[in-house]
C-alpha atoms as a PDB file:
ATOM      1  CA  UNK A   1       0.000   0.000   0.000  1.00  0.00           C
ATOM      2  CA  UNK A   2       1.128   3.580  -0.783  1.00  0.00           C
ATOM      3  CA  UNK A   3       0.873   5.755   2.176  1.00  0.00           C
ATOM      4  CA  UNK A   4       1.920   9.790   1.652  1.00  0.00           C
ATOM      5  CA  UNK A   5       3.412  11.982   4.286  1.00  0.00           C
ATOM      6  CA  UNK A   6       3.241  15.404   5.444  1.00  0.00           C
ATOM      7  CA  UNK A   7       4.429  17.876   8.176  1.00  0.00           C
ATOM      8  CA  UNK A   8       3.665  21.095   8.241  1.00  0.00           C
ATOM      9  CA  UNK A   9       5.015  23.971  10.589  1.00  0.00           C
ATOM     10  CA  UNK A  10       2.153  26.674  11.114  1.00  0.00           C
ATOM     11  CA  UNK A  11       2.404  30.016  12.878  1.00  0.00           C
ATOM     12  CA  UNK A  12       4.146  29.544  16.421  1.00  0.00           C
ATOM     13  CA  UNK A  13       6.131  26.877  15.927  1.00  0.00           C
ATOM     14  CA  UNK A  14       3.476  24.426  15.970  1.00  0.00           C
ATOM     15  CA  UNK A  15       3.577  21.189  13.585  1.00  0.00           C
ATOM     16  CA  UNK A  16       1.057  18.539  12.395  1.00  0.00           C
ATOM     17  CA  UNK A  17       1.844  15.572  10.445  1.00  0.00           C
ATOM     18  CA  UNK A  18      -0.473  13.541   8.381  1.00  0.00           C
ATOM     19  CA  UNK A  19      -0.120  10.019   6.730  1.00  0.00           C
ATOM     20  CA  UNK A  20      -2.940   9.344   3.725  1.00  0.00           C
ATOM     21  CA  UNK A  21      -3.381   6.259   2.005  1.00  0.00           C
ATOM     22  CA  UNK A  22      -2.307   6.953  -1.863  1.00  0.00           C
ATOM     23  CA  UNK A  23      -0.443   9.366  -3.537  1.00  0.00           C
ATOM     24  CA  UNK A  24      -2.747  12.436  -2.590  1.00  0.00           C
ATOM     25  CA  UNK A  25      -0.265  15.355  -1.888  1.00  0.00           C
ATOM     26  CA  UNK A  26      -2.811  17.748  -1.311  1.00  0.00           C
ATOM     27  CA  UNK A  27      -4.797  15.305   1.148  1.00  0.00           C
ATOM     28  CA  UNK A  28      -1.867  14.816   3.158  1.00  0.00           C
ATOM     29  CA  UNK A  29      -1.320  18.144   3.274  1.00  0.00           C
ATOM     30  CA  UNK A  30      -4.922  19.571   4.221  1.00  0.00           C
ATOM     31  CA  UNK A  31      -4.788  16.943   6.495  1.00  0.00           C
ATOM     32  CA  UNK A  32      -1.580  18.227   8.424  1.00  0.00           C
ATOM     33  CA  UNK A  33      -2.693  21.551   8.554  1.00  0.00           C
ATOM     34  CA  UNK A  34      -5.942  20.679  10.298  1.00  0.00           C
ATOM     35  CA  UNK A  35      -3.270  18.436  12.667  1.00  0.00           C
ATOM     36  CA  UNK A  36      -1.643  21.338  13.442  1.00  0.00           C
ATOM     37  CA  UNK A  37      -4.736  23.935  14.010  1.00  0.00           C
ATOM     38  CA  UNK A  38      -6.239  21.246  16.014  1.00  0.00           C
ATOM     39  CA  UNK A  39      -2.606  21.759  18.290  1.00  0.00           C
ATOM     40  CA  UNK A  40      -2.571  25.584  18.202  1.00  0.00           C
ATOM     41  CA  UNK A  41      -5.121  27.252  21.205  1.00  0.00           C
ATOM     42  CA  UNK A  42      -7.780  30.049  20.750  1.00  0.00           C
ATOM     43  CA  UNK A  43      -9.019  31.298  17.408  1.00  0.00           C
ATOM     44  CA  UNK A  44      -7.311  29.025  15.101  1.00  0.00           C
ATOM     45  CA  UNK A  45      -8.610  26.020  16.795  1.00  0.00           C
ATOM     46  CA  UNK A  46     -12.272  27.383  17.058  1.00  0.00           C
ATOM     47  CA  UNK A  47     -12.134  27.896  13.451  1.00  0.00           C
ATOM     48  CA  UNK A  48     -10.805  24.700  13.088  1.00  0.00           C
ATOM     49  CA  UNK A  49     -13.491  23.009  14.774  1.00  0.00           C
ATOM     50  CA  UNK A  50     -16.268  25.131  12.789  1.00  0.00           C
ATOM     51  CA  UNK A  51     -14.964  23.973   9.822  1.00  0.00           C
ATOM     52  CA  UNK A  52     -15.132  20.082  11.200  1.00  0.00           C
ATOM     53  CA  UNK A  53     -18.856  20.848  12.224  1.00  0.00           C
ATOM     54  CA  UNK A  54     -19.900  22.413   9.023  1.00  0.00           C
ATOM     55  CA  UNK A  55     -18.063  19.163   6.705  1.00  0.00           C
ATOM     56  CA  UNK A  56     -19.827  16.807   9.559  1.00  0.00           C
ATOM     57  CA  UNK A  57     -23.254  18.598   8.711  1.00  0.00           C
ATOM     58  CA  UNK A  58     -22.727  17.767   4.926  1.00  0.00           C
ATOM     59  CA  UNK A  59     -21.778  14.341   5.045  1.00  0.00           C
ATOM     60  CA  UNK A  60     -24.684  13.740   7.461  1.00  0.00           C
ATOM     61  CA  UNK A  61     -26.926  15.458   4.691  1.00  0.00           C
ATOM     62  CA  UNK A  62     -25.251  13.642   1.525  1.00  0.00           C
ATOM     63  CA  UNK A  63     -25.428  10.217   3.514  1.00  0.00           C
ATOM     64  CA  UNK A  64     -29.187  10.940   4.732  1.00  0.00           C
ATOM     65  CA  UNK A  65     -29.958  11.445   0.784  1.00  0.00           C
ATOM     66  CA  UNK A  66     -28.073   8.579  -0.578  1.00  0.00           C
ATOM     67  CA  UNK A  67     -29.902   6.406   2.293  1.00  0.00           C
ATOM     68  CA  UNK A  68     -33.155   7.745   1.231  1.00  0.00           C
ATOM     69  CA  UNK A  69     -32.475   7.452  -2.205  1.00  0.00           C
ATOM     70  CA  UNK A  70     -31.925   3.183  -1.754  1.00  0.00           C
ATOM     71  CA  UNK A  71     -34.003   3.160   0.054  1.00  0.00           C
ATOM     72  CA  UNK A  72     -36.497   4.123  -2.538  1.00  0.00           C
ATOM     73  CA  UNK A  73     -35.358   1.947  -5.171  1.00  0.00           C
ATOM     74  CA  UNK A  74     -35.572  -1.111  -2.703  1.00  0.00           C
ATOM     75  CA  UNK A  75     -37.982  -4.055  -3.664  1.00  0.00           C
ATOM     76  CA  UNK A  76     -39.142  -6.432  -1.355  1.00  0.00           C
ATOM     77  CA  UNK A  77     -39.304  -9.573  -2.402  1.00  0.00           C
ATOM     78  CA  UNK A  78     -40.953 -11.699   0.645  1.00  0.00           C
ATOM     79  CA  UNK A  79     -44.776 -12.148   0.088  1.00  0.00           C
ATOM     80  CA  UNK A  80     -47.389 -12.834   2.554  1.00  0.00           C
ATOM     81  CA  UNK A  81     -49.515 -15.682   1.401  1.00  0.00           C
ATOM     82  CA  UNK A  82     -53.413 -15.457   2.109  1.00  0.00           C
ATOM     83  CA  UNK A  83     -55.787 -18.131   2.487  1.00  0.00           C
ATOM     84  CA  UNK A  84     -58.633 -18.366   0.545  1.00  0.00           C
ATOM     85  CA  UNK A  85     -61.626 -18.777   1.454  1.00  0.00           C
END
């Protein structure tokens, strides 16, 4: 497996590292920024941890919608079986 690797200093002095499956430079990079924010204190975290929220929210909404979109096309194949009179 191919694993890329990243460190990044930010402002302060403070660095995050990130490992990402593949060759994705700019994953593992994105990746060890948010590494280091989520080190850093005050505004830089908060932001941070907006930004988490607000990509949470979205994947909640895009998962809800493939979900309901299956669901949708789902068939179900068991039968009840009446008795006739």
């Amino acid at each position: 497996m191919t694993i890329t690797r990243c460190s990044v200093e930010i402002g302060g002095g403070i660095v995050g590292h990130a490992y990402v499956a593949g060759r994705n430079k700019r994953h593992a990079a994105i990746a060890a920024i948010f590494d280091a924010l989520f080190q850093s204190s005050g505004d830089m975290k908060r932001r941070a941890e907006a930004v988490f929220v607000d990509l949470r929210s979205c994947l909640n909404a895009r998962r809800g919608k493939v979900a309901a979109q299956a669901y949708a096309s789902s068939v179900d194949f068991f039968m009840q079986l009446q008795e006739q009179a």
